[in-house]
PDB file of N, CA and C in Angstrom:
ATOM      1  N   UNK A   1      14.431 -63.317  11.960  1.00  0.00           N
ATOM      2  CA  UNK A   1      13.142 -63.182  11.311  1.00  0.00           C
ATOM      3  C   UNK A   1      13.352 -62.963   9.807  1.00  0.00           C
ATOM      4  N   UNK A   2      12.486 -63.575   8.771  1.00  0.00           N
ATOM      5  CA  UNK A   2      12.696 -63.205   7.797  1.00  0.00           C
ATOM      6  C   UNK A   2      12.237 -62.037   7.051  1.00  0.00           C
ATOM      7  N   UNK A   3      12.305 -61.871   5.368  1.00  0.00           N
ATOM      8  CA  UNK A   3      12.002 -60.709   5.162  1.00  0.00           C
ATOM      9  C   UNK A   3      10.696 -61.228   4.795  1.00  0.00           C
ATOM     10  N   UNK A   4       9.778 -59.749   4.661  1.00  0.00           N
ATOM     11  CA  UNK A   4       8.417 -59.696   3.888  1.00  0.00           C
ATOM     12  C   UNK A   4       8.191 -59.614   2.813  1.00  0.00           C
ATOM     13  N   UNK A   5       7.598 -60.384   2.148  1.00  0.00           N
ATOM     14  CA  UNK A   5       7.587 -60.354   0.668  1.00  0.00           C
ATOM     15  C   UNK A   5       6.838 -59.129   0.145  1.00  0.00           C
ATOM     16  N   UNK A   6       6.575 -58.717  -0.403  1.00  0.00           N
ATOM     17  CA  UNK A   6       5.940 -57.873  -1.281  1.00  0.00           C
ATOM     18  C   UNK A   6       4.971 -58.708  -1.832  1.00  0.00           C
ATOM     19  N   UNK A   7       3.243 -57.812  -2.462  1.00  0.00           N
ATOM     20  CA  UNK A   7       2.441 -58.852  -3.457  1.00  0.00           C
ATOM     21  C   UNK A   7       2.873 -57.923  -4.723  1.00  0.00           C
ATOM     22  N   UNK A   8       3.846 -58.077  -5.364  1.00  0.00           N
ATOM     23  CA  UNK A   8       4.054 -57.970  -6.653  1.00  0.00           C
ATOM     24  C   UNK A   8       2.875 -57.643  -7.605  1.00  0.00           C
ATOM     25  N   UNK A   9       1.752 -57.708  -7.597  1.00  0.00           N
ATOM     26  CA  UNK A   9       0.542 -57.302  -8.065  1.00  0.00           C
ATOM     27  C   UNK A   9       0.574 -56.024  -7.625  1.00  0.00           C
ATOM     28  N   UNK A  10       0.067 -56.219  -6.283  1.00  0.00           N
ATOM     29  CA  UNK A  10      -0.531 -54.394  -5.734  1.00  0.00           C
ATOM     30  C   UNK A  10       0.588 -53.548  -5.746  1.00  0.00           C
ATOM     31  N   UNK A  11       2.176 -54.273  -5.830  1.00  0.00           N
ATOM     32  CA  UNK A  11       3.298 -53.216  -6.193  1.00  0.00           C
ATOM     33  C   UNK A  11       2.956 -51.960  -7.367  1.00  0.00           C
ATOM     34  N   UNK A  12       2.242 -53.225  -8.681  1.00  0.00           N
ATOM     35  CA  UNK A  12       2.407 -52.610  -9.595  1.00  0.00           C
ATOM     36  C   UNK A  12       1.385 -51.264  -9.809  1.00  0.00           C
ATOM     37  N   UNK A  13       0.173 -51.450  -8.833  1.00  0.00           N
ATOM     38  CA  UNK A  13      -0.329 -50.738  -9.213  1.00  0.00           C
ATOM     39  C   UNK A  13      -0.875 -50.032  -8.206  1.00  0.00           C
ATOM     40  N   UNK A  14      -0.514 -49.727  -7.414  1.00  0.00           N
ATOM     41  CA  UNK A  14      -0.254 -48.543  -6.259  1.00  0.00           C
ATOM     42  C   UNK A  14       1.062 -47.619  -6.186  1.00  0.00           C
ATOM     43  N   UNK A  15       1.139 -46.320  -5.703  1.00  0.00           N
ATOM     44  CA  UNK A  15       2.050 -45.843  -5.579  1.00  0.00           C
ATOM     45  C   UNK A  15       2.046 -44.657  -4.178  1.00  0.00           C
ATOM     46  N   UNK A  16       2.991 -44.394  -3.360  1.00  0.00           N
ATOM     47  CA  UNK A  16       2.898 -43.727  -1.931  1.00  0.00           C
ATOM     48  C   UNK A  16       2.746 -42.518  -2.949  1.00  0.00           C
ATOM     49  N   UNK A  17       1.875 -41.338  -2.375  1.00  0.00           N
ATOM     50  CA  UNK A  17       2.122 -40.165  -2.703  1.00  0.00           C
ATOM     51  C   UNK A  17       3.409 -39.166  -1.548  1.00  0.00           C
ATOM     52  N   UNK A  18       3.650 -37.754  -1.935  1.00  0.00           N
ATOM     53  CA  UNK A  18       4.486 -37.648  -0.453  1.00  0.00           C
ATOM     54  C   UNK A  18       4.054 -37.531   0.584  1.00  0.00           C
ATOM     55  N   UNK A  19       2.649 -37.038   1.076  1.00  0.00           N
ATOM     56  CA  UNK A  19       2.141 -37.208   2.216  1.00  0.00           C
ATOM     57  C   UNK A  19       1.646 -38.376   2.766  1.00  0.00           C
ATOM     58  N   UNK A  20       2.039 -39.587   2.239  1.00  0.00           N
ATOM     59  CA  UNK A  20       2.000 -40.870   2.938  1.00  0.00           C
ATOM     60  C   UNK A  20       0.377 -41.627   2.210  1.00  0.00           C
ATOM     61  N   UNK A  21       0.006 -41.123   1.468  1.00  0.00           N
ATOM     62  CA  UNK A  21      -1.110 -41.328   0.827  1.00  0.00           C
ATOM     63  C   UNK A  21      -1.415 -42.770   0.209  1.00  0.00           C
ATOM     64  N   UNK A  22      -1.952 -43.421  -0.672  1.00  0.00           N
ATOM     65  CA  UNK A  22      -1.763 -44.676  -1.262  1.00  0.00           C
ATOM     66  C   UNK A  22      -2.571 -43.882  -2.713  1.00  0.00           C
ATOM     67  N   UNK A  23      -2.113 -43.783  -3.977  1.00  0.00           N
ATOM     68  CA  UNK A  23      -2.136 -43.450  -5.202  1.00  0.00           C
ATOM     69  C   UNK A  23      -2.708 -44.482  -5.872  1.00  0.00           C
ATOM     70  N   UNK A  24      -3.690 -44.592  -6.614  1.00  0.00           N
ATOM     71  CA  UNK A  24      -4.189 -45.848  -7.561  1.00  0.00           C
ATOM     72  C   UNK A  24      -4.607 -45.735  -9.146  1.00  0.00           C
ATOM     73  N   UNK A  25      -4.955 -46.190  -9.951  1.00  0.00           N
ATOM     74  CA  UNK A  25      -5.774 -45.478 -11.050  1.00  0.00           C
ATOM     75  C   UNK A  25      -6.885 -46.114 -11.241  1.00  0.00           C
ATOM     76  N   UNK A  26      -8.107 -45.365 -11.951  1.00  0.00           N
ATOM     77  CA  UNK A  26      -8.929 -45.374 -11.898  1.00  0.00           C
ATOM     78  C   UNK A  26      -9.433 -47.201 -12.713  1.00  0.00           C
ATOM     79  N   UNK A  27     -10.802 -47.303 -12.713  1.00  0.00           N
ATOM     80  CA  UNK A  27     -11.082 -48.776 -13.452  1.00  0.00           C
ATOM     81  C   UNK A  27     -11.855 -48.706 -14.132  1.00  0.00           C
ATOM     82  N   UNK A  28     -12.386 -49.200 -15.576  1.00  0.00           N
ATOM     83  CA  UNK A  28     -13.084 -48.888 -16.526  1.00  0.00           C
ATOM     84  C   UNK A  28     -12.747 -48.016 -17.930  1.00  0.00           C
ATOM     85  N   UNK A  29     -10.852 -48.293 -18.244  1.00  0.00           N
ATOM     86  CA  UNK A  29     -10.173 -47.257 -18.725  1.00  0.00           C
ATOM     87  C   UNK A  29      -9.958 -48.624 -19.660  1.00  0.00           C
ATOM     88  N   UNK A  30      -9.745 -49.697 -19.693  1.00  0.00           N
ATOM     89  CA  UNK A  30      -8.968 -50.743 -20.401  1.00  0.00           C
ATOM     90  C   UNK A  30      -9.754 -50.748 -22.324  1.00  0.00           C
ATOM     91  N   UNK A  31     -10.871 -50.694 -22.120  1.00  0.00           N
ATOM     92  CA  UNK A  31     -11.461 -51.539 -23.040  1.00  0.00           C
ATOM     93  C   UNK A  31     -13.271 -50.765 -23.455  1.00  0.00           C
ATOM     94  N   UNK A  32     -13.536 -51.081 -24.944  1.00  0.00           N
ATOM     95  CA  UNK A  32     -15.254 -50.806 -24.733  1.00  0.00           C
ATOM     96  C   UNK A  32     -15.447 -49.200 -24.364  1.00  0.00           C
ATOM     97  N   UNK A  33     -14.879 -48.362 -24.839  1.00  0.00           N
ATOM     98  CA  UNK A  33     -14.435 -46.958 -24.712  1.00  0.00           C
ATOM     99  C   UNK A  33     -15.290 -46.382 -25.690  1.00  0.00           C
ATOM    100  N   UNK A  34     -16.058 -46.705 -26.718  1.00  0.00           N
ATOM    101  CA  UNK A  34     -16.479 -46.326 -27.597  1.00  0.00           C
ATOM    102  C   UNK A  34     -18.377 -45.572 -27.284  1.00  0.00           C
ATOM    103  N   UNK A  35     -18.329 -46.600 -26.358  1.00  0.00           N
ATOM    104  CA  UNK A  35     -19.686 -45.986 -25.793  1.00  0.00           C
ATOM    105  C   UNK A  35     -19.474 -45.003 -24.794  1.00  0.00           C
ATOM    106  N   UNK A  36     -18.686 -44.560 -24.165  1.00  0.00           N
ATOM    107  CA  UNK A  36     -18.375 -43.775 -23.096  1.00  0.00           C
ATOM    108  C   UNK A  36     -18.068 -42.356 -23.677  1.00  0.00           C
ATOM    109  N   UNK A  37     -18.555 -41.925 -22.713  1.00  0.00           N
ATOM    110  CA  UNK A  37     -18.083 -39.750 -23.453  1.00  0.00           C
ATOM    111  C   UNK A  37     -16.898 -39.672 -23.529  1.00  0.00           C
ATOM    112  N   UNK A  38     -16.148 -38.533 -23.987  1.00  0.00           N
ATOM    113  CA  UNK A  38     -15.044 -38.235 -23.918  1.00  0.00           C
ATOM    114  C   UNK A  38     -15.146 -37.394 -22.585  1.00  0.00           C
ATOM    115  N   UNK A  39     -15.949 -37.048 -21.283  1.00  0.00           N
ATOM    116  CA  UNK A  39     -15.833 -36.669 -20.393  1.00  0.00           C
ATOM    117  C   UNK A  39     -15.477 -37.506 -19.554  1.00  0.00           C
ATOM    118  N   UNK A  40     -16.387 -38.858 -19.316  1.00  0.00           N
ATOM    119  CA  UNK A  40     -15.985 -40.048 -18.686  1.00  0.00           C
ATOM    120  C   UNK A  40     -14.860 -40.687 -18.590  1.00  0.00           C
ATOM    121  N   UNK A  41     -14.226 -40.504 -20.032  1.00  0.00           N
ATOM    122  CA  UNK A  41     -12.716 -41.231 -20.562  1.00  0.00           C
ATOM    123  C   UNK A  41     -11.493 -39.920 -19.400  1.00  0.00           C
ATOM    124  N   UNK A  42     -12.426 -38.690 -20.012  1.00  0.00           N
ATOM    125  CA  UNK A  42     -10.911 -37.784 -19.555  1.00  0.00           C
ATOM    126  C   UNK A  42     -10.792 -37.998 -17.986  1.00  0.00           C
ATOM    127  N   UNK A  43     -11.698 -38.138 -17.238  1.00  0.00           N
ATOM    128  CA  UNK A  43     -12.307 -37.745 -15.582  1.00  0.00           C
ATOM    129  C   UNK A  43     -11.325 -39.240 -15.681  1.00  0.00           C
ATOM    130  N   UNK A  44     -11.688 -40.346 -16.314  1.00  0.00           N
ATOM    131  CA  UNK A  44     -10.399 -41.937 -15.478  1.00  0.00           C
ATOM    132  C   UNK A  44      -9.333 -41.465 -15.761  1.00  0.00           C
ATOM    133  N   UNK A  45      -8.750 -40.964 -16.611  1.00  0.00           N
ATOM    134  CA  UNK A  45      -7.449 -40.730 -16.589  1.00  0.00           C
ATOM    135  C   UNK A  45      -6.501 -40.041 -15.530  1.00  0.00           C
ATOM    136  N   UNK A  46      -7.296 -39.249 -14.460  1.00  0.00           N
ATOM    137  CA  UNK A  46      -6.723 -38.541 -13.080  1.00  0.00           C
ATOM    138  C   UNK A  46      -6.286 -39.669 -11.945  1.00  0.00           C
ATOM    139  N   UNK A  47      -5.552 -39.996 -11.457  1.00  0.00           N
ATOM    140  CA  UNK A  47      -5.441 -40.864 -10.582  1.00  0.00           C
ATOM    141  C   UNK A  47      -6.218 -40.440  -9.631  1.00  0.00           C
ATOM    142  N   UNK A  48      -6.607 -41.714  -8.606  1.00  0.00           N
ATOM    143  CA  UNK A  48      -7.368 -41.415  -7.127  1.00  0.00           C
ATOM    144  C   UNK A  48      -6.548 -42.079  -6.218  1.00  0.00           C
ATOM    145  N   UNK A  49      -6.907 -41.948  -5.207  1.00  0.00           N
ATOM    146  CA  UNK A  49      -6.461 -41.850  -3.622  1.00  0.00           C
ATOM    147  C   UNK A  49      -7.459 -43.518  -3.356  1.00  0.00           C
ATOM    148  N   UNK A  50      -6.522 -44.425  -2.865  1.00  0.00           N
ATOM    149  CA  UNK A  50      -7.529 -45.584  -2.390  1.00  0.00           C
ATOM    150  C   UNK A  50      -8.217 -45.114  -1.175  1.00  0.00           C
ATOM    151  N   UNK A  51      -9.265 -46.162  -1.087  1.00  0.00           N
ATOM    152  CA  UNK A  51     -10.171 -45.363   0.161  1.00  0.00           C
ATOM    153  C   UNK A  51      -9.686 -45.717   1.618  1.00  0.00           C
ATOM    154  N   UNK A  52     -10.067 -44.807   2.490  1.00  0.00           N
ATOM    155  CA  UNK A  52      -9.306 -45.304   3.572  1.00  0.00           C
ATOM    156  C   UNK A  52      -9.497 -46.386   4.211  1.00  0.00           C
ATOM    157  N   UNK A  53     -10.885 -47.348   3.984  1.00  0.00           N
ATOM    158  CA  UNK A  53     -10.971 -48.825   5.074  1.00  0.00           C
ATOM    159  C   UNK A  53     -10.219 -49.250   4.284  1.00  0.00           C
ATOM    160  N   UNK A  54      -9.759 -49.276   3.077  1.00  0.00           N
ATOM    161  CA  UNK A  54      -8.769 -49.954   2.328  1.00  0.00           C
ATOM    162  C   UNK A  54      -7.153 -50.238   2.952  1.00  0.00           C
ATOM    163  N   UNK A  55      -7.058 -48.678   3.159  1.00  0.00           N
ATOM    164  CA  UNK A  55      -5.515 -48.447   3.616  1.00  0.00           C
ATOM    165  C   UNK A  55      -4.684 -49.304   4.584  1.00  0.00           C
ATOM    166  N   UNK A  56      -5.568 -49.638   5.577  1.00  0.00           N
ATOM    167  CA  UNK A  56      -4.779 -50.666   6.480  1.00  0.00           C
ATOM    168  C   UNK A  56      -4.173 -52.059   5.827  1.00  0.00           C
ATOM    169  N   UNK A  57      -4.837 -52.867   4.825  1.00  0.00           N
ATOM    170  CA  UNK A  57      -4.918 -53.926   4.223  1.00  0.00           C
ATOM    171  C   UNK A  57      -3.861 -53.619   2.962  1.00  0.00           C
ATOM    172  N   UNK A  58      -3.870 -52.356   2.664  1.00  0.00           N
ATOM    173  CA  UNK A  58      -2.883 -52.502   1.703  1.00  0.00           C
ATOM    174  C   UNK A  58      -1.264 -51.917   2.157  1.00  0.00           C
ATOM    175  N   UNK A  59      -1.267 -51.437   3.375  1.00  0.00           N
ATOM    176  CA  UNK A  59      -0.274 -51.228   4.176  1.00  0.00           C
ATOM    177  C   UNK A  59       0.597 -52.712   3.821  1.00  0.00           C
ATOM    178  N   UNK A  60      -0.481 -53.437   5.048  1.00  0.00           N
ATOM    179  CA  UNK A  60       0.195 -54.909   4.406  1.00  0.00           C
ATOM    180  C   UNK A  60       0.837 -55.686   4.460  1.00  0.00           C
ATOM    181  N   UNK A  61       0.089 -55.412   2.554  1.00  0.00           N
ATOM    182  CA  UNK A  61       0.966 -56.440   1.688  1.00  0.00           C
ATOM    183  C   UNK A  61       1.396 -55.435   0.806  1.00  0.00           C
ATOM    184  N   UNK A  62       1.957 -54.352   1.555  1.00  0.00           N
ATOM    185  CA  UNK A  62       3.115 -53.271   0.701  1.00  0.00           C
ATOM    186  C   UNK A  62       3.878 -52.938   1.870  1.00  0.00           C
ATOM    187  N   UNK A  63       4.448 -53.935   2.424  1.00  0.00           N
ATOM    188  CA  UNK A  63       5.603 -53.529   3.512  1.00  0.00           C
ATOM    189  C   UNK A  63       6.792 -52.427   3.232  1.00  0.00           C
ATOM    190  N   UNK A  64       7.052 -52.566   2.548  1.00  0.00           N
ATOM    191  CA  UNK A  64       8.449 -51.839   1.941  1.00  0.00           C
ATOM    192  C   UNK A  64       8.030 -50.357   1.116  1.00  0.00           C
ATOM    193  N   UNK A  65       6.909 -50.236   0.840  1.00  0.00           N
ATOM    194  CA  UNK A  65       6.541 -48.939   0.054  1.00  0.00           C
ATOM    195  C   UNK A  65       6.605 -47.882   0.834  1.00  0.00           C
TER     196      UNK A  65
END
């Protein structure tokens, strides 16, 4: 059998926490910041937890994580 590839995308931007978690960062951080509070800006900067109907699907195509 061969190996599983990885999607090199969601590699980059997921990470396992240690309790088996899936780690992400937030969206709306890139760009156009100028209208946004500095509360809004600080609150994206915390990473979040993907949601769980998510988790199965990104299991995956993150075989190896």
């Amino acid at each position: 059998m061969p190996k599983m590839k990885t999607k090199k995308a969601a590699a980059k931007r997921f990470k396992l926490t240690g309790t088996g978690k899936l780690k992400r960062s937030k969206a709306y951080k890139q760009h156009i910041l100028t209208k946004k509070s500095a509360k809004t800006k600080r609150n994206l900067r915390k990473p979040a937890l993907t949601d769980s109907t998510n988790v199965k699907n990104m299991k995956k195509i993150l075989p190896y994580l």
